[in-house]
PDB file of N, CA and C in Angstrom:
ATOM      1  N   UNK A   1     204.266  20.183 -27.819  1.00  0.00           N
ATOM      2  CA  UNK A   1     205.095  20.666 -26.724  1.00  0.00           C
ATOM      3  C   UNK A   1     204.196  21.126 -25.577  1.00  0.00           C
ATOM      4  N   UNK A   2     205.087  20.607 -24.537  1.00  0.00           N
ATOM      5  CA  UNK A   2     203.535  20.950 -23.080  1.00  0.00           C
ATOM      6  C   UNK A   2     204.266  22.512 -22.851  1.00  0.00           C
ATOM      7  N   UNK A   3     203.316  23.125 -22.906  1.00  0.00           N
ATOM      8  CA  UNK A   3     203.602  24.364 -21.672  1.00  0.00           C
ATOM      9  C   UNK A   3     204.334  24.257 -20.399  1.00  0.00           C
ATOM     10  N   UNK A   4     204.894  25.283 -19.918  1.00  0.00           N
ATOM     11  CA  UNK A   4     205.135  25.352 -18.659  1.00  0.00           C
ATOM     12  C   UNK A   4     204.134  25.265 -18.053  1.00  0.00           C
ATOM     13  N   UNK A   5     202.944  26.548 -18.151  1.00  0.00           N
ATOM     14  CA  UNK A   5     201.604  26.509 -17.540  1.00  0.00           C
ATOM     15  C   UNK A   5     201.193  25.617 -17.237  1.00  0.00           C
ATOM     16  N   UNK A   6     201.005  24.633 -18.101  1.00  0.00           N
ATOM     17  CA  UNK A   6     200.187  23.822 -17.712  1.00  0.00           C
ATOM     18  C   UNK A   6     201.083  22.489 -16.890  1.00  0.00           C
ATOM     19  N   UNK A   7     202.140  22.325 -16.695  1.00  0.00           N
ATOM     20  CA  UNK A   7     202.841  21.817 -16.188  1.00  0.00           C
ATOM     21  C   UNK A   7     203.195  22.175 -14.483  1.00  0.00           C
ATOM     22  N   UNK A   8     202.529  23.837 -14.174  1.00  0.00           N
ATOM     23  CA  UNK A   8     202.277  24.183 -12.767  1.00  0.00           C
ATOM     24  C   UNK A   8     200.706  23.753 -12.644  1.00  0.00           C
ATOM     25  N   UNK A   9     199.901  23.535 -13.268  1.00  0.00           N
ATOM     26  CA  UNK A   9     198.834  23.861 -12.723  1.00  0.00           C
ATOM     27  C   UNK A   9     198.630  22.838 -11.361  1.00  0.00           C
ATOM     28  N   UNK A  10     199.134  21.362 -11.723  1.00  0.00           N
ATOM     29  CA  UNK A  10     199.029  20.423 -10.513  1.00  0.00           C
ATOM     30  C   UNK A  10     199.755  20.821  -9.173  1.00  0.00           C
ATOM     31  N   UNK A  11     200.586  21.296  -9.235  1.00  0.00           N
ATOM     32  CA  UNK A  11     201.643  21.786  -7.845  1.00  0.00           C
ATOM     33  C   UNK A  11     200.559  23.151  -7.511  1.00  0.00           C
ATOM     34  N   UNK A  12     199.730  24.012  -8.977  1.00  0.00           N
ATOM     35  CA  UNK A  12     198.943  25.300  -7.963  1.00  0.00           C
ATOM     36  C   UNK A  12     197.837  24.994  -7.490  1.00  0.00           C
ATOM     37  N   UNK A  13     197.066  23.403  -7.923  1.00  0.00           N
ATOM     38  CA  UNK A  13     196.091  22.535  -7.487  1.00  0.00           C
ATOM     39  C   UNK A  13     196.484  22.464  -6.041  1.00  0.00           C
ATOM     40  N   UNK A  14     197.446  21.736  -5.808  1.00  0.00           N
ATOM     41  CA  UNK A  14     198.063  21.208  -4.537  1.00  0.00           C
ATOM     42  C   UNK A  14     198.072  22.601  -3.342  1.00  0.00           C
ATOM     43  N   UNK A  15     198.380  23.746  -4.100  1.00  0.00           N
ATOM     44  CA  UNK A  15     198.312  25.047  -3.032  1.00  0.00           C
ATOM     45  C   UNK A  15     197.175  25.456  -2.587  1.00  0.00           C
ATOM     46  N   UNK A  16     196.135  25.553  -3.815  1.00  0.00           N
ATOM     47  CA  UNK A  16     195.185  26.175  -3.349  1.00  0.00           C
ATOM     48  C   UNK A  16     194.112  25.132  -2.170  1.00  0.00           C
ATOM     49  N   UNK A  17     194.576  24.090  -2.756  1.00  0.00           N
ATOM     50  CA  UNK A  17     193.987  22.629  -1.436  1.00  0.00           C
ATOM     51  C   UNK A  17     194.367  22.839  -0.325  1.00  0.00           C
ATOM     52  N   UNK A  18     196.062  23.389  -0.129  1.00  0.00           N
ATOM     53  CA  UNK A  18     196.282  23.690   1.334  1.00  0.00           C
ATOM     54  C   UNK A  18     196.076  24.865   1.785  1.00  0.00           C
ATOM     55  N   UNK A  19     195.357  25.949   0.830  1.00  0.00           N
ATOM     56  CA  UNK A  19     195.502  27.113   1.306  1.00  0.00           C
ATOM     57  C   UNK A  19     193.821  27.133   1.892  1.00  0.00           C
ATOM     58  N   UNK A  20     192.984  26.168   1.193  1.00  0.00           N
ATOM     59  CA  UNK A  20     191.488  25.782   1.986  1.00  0.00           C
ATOM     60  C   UNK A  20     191.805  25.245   3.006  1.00  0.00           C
ATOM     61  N   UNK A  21     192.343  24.190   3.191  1.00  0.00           N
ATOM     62  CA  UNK A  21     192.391  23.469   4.474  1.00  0.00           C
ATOM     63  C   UNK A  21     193.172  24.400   5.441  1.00  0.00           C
ATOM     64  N   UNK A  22     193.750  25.221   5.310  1.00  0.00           N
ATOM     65  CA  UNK A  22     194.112  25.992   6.201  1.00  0.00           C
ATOM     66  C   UNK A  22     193.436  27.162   6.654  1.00  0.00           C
ATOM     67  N   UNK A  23     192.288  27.296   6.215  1.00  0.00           N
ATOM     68  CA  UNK A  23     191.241  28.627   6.486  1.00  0.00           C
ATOM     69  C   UNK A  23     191.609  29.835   5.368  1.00  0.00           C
ATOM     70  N   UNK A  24     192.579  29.820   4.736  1.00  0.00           N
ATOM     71  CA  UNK A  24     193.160  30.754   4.210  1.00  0.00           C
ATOM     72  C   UNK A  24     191.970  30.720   2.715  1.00  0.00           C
ATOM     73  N   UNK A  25     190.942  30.729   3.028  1.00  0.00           N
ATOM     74  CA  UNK A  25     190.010  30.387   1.765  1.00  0.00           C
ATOM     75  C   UNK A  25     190.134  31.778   0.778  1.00  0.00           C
ATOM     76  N   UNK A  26     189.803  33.427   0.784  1.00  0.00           N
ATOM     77  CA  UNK A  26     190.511  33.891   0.101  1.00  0.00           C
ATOM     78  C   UNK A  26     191.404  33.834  -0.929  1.00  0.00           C
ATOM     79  N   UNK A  27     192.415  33.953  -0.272  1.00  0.00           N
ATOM     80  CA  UNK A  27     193.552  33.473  -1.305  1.00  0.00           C
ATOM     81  C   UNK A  27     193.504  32.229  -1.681  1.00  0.00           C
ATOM     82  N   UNK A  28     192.684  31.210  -1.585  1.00  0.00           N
ATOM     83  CA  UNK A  28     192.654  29.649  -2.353  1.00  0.00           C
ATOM     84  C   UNK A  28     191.835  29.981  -3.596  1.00  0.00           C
ATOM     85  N   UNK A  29     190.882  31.016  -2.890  1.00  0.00           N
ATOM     86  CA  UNK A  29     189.907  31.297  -4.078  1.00  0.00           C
ATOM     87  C   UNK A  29     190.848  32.060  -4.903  1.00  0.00           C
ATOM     88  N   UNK A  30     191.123  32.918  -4.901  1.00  0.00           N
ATOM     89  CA  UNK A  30     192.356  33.987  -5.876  1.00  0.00           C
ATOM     90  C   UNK A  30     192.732  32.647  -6.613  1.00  0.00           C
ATOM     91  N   UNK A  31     193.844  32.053  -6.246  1.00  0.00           N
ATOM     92  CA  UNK A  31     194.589  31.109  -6.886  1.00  0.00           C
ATOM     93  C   UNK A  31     194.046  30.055  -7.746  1.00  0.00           C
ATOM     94  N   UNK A  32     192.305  29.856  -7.599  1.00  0.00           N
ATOM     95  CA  UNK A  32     191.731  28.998  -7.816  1.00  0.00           C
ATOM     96  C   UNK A  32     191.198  29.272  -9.455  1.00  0.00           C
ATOM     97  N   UNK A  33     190.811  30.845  -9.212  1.00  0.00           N
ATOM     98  CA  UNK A  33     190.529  31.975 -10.550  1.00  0.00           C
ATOM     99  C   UNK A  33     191.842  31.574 -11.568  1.00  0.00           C
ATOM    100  N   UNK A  34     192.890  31.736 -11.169  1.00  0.00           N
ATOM    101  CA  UNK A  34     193.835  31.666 -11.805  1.00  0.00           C
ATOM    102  C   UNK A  34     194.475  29.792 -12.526  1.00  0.00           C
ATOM    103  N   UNK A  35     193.864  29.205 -11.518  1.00  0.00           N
ATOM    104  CA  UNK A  35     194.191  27.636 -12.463  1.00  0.00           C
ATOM    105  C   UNK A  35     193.039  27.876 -13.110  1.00  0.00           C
ATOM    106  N   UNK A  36     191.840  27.872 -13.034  1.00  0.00           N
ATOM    107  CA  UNK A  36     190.590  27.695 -14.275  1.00  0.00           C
ATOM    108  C   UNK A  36     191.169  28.963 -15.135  1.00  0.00           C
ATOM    109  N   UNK A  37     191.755  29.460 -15.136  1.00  0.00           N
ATOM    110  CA  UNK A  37     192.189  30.386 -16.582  1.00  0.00           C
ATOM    111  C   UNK A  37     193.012  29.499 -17.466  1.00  0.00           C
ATOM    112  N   UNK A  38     194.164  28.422 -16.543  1.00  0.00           N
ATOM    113  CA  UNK A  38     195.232  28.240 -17.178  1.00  0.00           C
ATOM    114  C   UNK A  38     194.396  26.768 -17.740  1.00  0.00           C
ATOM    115  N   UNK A  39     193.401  25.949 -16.720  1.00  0.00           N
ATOM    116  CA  UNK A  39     192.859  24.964 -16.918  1.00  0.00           C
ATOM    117  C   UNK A  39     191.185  25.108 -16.721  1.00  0.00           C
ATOM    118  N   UNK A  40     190.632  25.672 -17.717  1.00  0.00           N
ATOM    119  CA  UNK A  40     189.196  25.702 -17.045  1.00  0.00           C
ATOM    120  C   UNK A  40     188.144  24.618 -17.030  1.00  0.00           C
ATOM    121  N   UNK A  41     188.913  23.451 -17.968  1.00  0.00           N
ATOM    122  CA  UNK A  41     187.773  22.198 -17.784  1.00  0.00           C
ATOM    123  C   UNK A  41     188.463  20.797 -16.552  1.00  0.00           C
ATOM    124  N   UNK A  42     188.782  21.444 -15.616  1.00  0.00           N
ATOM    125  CA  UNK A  42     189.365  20.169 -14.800  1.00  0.00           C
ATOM    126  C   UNK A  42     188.898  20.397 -13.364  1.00  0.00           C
ATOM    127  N   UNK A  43     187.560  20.114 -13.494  1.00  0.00           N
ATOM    128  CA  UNK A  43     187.105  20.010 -12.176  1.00  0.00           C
ATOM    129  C   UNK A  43     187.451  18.882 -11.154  1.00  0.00           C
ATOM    130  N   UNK A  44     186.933  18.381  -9.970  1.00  0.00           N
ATOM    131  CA  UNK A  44     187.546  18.046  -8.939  1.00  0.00           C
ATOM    132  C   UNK A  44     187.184  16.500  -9.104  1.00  0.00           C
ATOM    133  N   UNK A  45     185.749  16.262 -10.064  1.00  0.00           N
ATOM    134  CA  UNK A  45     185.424  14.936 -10.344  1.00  0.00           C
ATOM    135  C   UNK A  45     186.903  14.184 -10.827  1.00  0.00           C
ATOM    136  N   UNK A  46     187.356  15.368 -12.216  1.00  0.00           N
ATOM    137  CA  UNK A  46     188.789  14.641 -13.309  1.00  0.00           C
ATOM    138  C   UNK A  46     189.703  14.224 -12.030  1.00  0.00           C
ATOM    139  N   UNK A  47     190.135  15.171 -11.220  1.00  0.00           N
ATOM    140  CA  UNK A  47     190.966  14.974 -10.076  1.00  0.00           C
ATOM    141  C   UNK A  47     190.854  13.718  -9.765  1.00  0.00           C
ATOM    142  N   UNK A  48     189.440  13.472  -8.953  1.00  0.00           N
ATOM    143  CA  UNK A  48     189.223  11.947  -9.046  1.00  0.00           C
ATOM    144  C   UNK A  48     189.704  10.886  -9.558  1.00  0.00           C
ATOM    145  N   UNK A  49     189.264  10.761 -10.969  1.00  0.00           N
ATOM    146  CA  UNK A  49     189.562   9.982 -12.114  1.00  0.00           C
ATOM    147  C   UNK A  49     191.011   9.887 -12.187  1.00  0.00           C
ATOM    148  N   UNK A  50     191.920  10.891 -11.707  1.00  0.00           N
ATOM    149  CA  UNK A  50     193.292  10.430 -11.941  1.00  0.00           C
ATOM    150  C   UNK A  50     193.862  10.271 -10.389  1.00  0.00           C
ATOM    151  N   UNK A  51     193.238  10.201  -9.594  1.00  0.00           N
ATOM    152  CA  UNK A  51     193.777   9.295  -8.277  1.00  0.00           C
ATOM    153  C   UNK A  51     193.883   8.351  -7.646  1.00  0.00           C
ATOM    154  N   UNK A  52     195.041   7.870  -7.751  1.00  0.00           N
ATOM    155  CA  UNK A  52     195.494   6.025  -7.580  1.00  0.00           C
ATOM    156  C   UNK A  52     195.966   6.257  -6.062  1.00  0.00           C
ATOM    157  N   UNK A  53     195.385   5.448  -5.480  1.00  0.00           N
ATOM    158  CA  UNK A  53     195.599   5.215  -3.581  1.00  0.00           C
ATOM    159  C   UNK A  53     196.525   4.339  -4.071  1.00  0.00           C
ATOM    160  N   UNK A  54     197.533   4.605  -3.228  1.00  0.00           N
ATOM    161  CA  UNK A  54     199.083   3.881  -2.855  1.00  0.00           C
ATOM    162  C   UNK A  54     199.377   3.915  -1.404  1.00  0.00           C
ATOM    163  N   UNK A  55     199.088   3.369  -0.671  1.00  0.00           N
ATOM    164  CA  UNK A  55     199.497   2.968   0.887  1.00  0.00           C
ATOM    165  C   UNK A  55     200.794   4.004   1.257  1.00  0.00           C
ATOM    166  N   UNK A  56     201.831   3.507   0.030  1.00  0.00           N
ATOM    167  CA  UNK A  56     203.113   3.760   0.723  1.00  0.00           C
ATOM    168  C   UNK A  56     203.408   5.301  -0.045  1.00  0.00           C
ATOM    169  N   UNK A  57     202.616   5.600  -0.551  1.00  0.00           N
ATOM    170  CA  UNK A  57     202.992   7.432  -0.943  1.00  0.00           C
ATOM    171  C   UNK A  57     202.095   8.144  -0.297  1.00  0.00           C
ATOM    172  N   UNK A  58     202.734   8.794   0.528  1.00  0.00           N
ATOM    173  CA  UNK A  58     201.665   9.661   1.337  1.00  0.00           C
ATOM    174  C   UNK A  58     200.914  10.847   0.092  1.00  0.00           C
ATOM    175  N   UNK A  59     201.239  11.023  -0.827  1.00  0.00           N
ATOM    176  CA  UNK A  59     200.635  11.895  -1.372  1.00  0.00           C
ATOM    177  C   UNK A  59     199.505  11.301  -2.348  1.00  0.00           C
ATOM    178  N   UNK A  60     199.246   9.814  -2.346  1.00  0.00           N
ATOM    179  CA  UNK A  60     198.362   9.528  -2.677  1.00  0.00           C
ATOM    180  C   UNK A  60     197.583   8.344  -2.350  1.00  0.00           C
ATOM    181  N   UNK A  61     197.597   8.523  -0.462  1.00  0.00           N
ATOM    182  CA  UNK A  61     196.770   7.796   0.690  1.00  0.00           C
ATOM    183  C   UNK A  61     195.268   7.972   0.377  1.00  0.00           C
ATOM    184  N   UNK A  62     194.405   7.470   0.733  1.00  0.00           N
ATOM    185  CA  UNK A  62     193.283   8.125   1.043  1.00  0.00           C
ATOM    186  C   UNK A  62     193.062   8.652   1.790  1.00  0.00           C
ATOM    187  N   UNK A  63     193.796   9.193   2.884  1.00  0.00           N
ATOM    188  CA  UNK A  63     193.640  10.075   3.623  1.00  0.00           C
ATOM    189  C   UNK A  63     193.843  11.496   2.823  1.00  0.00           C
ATOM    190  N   UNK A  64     195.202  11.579   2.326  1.00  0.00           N
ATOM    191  CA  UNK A  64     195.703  12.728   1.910  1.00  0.00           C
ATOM    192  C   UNK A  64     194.421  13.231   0.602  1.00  0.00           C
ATOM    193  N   UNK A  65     194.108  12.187  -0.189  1.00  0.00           N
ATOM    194  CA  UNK A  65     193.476  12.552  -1.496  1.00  0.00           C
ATOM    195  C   UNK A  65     192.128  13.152  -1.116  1.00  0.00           C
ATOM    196  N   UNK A  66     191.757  12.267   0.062  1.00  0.00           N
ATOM    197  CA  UNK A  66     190.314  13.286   0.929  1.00  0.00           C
ATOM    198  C   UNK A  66     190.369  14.896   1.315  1.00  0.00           C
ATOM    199  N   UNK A  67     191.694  15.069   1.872  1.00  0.00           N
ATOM    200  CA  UNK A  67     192.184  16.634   2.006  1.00  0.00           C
ATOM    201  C   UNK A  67     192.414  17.144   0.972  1.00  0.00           C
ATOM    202  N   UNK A  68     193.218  16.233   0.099  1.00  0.00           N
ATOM    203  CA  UNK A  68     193.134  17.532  -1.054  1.00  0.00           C
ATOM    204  C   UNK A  68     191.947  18.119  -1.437  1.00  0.00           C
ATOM    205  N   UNK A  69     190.795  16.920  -1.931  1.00  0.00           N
ATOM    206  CA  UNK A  69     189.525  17.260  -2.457  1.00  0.00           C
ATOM    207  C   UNK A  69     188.889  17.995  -1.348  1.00  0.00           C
ATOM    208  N   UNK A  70     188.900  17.717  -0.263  1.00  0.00           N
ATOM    209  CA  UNK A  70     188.110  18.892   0.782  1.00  0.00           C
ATOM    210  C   UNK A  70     188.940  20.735   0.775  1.00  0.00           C
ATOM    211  N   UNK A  71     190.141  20.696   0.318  1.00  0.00           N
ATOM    212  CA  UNK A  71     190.882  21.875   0.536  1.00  0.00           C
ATOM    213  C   UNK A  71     190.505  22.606  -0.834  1.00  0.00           C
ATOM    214  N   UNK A  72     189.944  21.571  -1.969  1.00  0.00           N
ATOM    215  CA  UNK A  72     190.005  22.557  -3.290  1.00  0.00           C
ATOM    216  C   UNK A  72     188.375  22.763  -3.213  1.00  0.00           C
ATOM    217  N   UNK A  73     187.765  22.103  -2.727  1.00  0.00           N
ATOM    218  CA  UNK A  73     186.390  22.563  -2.437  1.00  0.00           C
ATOM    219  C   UNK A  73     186.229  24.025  -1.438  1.00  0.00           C
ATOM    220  N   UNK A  74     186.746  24.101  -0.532  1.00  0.00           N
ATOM    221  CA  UNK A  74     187.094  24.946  -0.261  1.00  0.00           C
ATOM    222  C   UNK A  74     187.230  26.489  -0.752  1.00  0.00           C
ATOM    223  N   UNK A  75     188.538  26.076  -1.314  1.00  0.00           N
ATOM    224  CA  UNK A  75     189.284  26.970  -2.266  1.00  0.00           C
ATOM    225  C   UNK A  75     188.128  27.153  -3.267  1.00  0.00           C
ATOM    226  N   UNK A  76     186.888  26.469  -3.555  1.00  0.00           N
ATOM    227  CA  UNK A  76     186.199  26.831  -4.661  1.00  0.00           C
ATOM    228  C   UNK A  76     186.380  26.648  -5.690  1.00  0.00           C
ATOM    229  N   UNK A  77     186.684  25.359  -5.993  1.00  0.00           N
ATOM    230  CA  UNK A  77     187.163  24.602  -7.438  1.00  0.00           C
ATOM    231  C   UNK A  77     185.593  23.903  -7.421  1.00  0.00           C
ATOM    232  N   UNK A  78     185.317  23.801  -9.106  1.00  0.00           N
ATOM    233  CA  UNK A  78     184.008  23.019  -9.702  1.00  0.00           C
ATOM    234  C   UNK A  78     183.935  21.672  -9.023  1.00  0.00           C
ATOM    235  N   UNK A  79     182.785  20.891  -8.819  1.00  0.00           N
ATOM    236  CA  UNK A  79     182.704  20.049  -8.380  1.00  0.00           C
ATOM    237  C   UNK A  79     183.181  18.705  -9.492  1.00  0.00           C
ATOM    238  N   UNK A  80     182.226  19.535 -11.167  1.00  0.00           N
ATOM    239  CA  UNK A  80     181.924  18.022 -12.115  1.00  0.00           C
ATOM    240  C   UNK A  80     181.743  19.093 -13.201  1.00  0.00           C
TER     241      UNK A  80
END
């Protein structure tokens, strides 16, 4: 049975990415403490590994997948 937890962690991935790209680095970092509790081996490389570029989904352009990874760097997520 999956957790709830771990079933937010991708949508609190997705926050703390916009909360870097928005300067709001602080609180990306806070939030960032808190997914490596719920997930502490999923650094930004795995992220990688599970991102399929699709033209027609903006949420997984290469544009967008570049911001995410620049917003969780940011936010201070592991690299690898």
């Amino acid at each position: 049975m999956v957790s709830l937890q771990s079933k937010l962690v991708p949508i609190l991935r997705w926050r703390a990415a916009g909360l870097g790209m928005l300067g709001r680095v602080n609180e990306g970092r806070m939030l960032m403490r808190g997914i490596h509790y719920l997930s502490p081996n999923f650094p930004i490389a795995c992220a990688c590994m599970f991102d399929e570029h699709d033209q027609n989904n903006i949420m997984k352009s290469p544009r967008a997948a570049k911001a995410f990874y620049q917003g969780l760097r940011r936010s201070g997520a592991p690299e690898g």
